[in-house]
Protein backbone atom coordinates (compact mmCIF):
# COMPACT_ATOMS: atom_id res chain seq x y z
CA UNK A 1 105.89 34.01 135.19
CA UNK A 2 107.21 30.64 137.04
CA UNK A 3 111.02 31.13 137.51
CA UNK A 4 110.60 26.74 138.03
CA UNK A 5 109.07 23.92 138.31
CA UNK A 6 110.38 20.72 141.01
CA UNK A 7 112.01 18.46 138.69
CA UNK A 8 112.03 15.51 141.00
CA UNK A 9 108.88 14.71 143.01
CA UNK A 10 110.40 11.91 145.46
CA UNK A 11 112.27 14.66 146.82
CA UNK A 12 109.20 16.68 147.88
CA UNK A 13 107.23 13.85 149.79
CA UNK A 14 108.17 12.91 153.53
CA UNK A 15 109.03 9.53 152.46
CA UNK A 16 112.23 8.21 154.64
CA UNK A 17 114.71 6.38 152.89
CA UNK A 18 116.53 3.20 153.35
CA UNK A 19 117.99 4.60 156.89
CA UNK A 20 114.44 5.42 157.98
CA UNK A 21 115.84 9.10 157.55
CA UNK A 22 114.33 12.21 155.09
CA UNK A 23 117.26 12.98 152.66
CA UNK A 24 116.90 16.63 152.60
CA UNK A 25 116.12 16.64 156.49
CA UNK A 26 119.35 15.15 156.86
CA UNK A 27 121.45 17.01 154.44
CA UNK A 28 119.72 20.24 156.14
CA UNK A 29 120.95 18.75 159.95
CA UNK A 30 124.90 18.18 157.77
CA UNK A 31 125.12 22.33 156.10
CA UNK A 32 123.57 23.29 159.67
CA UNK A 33 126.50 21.73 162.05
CA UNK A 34 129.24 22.43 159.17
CA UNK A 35 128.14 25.80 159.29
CA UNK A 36 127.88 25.85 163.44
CA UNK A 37 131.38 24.90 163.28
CA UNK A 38 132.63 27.02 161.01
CA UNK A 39 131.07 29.68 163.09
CA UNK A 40 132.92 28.43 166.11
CA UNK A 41 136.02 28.49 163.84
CA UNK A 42 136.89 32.40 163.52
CA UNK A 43 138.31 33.02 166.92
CA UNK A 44 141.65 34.21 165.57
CA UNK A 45 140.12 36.57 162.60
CA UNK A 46 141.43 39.98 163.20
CA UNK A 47 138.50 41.90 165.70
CA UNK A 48 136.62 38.98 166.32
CA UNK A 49 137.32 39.06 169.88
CA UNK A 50 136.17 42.67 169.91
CA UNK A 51 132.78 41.89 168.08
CA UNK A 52 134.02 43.34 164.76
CA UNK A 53 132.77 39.73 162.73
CA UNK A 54 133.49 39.70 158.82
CA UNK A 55 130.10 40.81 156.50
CA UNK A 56 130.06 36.99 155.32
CA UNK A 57 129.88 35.63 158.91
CA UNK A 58 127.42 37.59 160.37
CA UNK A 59 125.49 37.10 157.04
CA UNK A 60 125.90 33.21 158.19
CA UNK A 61 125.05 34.15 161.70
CA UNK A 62 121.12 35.27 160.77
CA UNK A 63 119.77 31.92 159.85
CA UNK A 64 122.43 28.76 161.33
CA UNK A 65 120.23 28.54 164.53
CA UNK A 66 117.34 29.28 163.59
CA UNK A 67 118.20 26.50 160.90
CA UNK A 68 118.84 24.36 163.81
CA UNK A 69 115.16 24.97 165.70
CA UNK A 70 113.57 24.72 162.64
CA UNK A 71 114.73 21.18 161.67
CA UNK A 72 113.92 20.34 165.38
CA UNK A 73 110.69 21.45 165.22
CA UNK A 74 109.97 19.89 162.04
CA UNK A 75 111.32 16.11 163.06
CA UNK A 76 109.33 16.25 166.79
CA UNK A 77 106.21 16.32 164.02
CA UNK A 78 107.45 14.02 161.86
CA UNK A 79 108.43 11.50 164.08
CA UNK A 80 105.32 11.70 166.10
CA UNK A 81 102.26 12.32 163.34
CA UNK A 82 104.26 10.42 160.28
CA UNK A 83 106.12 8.04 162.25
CA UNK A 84 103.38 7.74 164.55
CA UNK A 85 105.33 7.27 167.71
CA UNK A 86 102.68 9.12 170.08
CA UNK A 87 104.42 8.79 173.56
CA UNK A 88 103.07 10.31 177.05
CA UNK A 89 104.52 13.28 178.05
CA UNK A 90 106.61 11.66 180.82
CA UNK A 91 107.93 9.64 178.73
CA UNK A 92 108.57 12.09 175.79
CA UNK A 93 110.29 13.89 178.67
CA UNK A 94 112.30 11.19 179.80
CA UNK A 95 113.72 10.12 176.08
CA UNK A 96 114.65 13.95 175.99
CA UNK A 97 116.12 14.47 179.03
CA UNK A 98 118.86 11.05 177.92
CA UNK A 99 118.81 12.66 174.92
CA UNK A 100 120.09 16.46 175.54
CA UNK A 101 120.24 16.85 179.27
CA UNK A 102 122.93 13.99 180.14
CA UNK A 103 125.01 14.66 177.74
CA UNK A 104 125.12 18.28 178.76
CA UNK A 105 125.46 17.26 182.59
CA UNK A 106 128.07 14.80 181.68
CA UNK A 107 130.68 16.62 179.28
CA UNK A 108 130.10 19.84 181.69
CA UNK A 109 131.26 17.69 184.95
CA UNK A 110 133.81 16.16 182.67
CA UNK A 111 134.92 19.32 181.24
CA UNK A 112 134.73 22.17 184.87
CA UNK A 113 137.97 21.22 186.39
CA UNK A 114 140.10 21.58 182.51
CA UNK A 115 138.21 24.35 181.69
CA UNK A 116 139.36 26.41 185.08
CA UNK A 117 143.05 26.11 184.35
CA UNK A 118 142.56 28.08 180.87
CA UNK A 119 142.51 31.03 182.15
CA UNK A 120 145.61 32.28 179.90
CA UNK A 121 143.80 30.86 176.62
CA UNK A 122 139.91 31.71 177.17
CA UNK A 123 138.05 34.54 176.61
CA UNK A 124 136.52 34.39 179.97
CA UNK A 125 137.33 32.46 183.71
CA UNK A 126 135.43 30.19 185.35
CA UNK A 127 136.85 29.65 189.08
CA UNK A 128 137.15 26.07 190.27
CA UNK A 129 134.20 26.95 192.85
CA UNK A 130 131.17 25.05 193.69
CA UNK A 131 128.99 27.79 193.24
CA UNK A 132 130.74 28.44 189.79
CA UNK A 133 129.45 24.65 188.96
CA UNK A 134 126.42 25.53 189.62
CA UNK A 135 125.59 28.18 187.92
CA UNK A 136 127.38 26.43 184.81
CA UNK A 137 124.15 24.19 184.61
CA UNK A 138 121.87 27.28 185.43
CA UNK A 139 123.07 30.39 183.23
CA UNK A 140 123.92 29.93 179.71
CA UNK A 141 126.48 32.78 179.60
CA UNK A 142 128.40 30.98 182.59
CA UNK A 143 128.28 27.60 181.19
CA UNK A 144 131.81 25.73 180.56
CA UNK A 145 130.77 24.66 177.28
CA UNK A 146 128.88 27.73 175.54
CA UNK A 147 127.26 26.71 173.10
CA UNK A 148 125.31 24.23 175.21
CA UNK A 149 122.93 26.78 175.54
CA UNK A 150 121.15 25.14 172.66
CA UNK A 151 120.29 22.16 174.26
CA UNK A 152 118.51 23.44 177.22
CA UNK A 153 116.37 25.64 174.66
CA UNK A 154 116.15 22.84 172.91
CA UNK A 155 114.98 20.79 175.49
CA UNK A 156 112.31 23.66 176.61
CA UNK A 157 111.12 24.15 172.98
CA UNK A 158 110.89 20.07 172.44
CA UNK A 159 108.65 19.58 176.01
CA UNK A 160 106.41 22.72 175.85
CA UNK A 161 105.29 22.04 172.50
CA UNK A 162 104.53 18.37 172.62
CA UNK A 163 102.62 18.84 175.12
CA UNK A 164 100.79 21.37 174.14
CA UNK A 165 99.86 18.96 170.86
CA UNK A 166 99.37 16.28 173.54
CA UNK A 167 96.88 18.41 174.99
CA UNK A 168 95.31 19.67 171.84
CA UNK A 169 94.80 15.75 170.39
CA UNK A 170 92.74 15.03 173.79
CA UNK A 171 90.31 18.00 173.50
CA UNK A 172 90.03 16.61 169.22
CA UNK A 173 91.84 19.56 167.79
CA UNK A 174 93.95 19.20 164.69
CA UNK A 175 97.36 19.33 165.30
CA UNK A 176 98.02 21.24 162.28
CA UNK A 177 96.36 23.65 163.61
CA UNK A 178 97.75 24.36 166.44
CA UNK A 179 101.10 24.34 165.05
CA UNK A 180 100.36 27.60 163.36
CA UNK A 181 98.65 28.85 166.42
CA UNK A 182 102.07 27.97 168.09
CA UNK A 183 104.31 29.74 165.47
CA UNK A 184 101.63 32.74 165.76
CA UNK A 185 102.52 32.87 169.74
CA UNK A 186 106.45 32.51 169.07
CA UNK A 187 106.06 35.20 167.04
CA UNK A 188 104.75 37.66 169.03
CA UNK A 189 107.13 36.07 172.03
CA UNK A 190 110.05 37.05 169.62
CA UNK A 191 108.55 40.46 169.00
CA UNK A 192 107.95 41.42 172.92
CA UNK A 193 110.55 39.22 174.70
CA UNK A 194 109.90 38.07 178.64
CA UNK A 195 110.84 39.59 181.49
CA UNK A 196 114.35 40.74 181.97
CA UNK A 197 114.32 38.20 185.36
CA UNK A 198 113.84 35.33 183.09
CA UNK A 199 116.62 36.38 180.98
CA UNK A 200 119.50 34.02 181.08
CA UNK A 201 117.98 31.51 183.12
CA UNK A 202 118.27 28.16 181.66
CA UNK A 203 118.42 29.55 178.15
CA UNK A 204 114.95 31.01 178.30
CA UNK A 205 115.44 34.20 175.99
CA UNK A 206 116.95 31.93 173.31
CA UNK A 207 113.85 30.17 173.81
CA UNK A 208 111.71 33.32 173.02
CA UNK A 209 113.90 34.30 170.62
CA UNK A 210 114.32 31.00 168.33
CA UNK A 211 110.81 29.41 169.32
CA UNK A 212 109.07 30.58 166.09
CA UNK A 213 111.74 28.79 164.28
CA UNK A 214 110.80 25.44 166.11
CA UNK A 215 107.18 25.97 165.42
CA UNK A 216 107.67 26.94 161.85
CA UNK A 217 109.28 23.55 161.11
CA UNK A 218 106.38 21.73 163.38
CA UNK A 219 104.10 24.26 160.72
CA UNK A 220 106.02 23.39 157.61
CA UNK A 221 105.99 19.69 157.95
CA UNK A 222 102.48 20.02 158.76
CA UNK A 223 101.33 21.52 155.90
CA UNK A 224 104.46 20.15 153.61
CA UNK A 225 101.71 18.29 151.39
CA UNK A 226 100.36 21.59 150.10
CA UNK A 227 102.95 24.04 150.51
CA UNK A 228 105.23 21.44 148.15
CA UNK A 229 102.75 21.69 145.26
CA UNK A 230 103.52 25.89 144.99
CA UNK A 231 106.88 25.47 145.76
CA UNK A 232 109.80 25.01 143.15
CA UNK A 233 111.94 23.83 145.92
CA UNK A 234 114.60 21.99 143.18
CA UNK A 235 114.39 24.81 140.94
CA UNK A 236 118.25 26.34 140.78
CA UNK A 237 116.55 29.46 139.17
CA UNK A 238 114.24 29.67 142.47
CA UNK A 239 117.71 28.64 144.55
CA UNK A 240 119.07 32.03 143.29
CA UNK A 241 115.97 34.47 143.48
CA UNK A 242 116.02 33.22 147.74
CA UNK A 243 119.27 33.81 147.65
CA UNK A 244 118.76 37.56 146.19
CA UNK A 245 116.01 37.97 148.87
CA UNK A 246 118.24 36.63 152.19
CA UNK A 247 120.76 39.58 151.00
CA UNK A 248 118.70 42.18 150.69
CA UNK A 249 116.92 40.69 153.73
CA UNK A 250 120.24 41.09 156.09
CA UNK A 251 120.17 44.83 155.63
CA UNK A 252 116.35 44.93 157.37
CA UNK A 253 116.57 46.14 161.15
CA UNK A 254 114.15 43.41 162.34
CA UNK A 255 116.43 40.14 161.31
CA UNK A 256 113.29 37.25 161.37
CA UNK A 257 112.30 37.94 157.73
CA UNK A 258 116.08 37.57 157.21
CA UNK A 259 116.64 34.26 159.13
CA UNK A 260 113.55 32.68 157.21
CA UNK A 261 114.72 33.97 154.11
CA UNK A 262 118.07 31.85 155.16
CA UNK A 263 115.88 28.84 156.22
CA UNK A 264 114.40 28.88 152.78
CA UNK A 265 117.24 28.88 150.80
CA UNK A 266 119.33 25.81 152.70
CA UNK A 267 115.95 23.86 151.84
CA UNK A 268 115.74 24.77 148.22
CA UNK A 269 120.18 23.59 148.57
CA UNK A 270 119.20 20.49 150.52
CA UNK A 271 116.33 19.28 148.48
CA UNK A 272 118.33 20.28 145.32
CA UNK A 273 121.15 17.55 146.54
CA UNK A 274 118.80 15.03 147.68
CA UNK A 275 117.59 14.36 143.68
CA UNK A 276 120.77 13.41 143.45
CA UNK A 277 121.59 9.20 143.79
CA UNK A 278 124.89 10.48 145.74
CA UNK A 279 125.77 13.41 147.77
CA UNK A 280 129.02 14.47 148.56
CA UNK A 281 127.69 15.76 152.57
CA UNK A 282 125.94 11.34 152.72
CA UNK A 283 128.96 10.46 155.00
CA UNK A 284 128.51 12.99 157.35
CA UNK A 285 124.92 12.05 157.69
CA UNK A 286 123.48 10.89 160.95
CA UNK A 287 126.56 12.49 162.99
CA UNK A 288 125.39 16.13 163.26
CA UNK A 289 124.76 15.59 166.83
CA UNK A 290 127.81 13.98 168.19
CA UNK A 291 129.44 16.52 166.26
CA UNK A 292 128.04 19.39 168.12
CA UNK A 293 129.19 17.56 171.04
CA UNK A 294 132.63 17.23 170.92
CA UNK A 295 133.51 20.02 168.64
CA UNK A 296 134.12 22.41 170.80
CA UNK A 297 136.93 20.62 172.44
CA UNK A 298 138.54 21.14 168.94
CA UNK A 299 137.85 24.40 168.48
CA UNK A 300 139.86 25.40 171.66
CA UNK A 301 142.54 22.83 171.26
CA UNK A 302 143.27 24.19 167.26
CA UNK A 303 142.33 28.13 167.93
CA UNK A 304 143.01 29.54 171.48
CA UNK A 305 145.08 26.87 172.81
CA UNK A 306 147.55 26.66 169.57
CA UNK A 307 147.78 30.50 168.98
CA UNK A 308 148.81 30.73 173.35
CA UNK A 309 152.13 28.60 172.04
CA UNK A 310 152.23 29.19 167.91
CA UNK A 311 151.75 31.96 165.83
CA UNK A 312 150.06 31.22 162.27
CA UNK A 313 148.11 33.31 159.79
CA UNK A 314 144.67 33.61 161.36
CA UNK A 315 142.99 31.85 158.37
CA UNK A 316 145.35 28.70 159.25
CA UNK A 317 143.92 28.37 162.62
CA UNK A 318 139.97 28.51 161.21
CA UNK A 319 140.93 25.91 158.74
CA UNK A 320 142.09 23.26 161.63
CA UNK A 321 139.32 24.25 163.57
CA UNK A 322 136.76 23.57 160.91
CA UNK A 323 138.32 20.46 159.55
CA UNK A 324 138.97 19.12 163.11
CA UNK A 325 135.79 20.31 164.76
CA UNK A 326 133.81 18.22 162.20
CA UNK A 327 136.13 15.00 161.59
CA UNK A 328 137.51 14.07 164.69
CA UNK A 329 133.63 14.03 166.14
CA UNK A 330 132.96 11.95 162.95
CA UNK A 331 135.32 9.86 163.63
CA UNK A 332 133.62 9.18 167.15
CA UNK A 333 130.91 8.54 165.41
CA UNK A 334 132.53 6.33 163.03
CA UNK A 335 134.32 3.66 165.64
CA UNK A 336 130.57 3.69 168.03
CA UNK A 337 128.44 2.42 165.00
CA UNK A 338 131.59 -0.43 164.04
CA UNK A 339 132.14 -1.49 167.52
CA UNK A 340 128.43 -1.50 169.18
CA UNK A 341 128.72 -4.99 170.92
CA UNK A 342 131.62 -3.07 173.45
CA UNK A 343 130.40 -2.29 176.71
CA UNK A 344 132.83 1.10 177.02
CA UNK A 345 130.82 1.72 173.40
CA UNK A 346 127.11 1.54 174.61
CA UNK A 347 128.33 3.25 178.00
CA UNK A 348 129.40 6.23 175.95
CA UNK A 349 126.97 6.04 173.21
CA UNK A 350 124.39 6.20 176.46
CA UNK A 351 126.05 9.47 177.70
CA UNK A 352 126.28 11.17 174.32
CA UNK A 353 122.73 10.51 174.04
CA UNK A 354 123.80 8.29 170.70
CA UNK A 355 121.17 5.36 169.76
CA UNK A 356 123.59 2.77 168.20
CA UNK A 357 120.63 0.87 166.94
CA UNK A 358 119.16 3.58 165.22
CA UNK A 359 122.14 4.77 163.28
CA UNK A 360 123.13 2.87 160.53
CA UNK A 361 126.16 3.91 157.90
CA UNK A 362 125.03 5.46 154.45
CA UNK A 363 125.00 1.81 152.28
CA UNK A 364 121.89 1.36 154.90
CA UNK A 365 123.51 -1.61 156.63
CA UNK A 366 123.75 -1.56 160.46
CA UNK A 367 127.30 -0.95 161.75
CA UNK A 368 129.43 -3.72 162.01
């Protein structure tokens, strides 16, 4: 029995639209930072702080990063085998390291100092100490931002694997090929895990941990041609059985199966919405990063930092966290692309790792 068929094939092929973007790729990028955020936004729920998360969130919890690495994983093959942008590995590493590393290294030097004085409002100190600086750039659960873990295993994930396909393309194998090879080793990395010494170091256990992710978006887009002819990825009726299965998934011991599950069904969502002419998420598209950025400053400011001086129902405090952890970024965004002939612009645009002449606004017309 088929429980659907794709209704709308321009929404299966890896065709970029006016923007030089993939609709669903970027409506995928839009539910994955909403949802990062939102996850960042339930400080103040009763037993958070104590590791006692709500069934909902921790249901959200099994698939938002590995969302994340998979969309990675699947662009870094897009760009390079669609796109055909083949770059040398220095300089792959170079566009990466503007791209992730700077921006890391600038908003944590900006950020030490501030972040030493909350010691009344955070969960955890960081002493205004050298040392403490240090190992800010070098442990993930020191860092002054945390979640900036994700851009050193990002970084890791992005470098390793490119050149590993840089590698493969000189001795004539087909990249497609090793990107399942790839997902196969991730796999059994995730399975095993590294050496406790490695653990924490630079993210490198997120690294084990999420790498199959990565690979299985370098896999899917790989193989996207074929796997898109079985697949009723618009199919609502399909939309609900992955649903059913990511449920029944969560209660497994082993959570992968779960987090792919999760995967699966924000794909069937996003390619759902990008049949559509008009999307409600096509505003917040191309900002995902800058968002991730900057919205932790938010989610201090409107959670821990309001709740030290005011005291709200704990819902209250998610709901300014969310809205301003996504809008005030946006709005960032919003005044870089309008004003890119301003020096100050480009200079921060070139420490956010933001390419002003790449983005363009949703009508498809460069910024003004």
């Amino acid at each position: 029995m088929k429980i659907g068929t794709n209704d709308n094939k321009l929404a299966m092929k890896l065709e970029p639209d006016r923007n030089g973007r993939l609709r669903f790729i970027s409506y995928l990028q839009v539910i994955g930072i909403v949802l990062v955020v939102l996850g960042h936004s339930i400080h103040e729920c009763p037993g958070v702080t104590e590791g006692k998360l709500p069934l909902g969130f921790l249901m959200m919890y099994s698939f938002r990063m590995p969302l994340f690495m998979f969309v990675s994983g699947f662009l870094m093959v897009f760009t390079t085998h669609y796109r055909s942008k083949v770059r040398s590995v220095p300089e792959f590493i170079r566009i990466k390291v503007l791209r992730l590393l700077l921006p890391f290294a600038v908003l944590t030097l900006v950020t030490f100092i501030p972040r030493t004085f909350m010691s009344d409002v955070a969960d955890d100190t960081i002493e205004l100490r050298f040392s403490s600086l240090v190992h800010s750039f070098i442990y993930y659960d020191s860092m002054v931002i945390p979640y900036f873990w994700f851009l050193q295993a990002s970084f890791i994930l992005l470098v390793f694997n490119y050149a590993v396909l840089g590698a493969g393309r000189k001795l004539g194998i087909d990249y497609k090929r090793i990107t399942l090879i790839l997902t196969g080793f991730f796999f059994i990395i995730s399975m095993t895990g590294l050496p406790q010494a490695l653990n924490n170091i630079f993210s490198i256990d997120r690294v084990a941990a999420l790498g199959v992710y990565f690979t299985a978006g370098m896999a899917y887009c790989s193989y996207s041609d074929k796997v898109d002819k079985w697949v009723p990825w618009t199919s609502k009726i399909f939309l609900i059985v992955v649903i059913s299965v990511w449920a029944g998934c969560f209660f497994l011991p082993e959570p992968t199966l779960c987090s792919f599950a999760g995967i699966t069904m924000c794909i069937v969502l996003a390619k759902i919405l990008a049949t559509k002419e008009k999307c409600f998420l096509d505003h917040l598209v191309g900002a995902n990063y800058i968002i991730f950025l900057l919205s932790w400053y938010c989610n201090v400011l409107t959670q821990q930092v309001l709740h030290h001086y005011v005291e709200m129902p704990w819902w209250i405090y998610t709901i300014l966290s969310l809205t301003s952890g996504v809008y005030i970024p946006w709005l960032v965004y919003r005044y870089l692309l309008r004003h890119p002939q301003s020096r100050w612009v480009r200079l921060t645009a070139f420490l956010l790792g933001q390419n002003l002449h790449k983005s363009k606004n949703p009508s498809g017309k460069t910024a003004d």
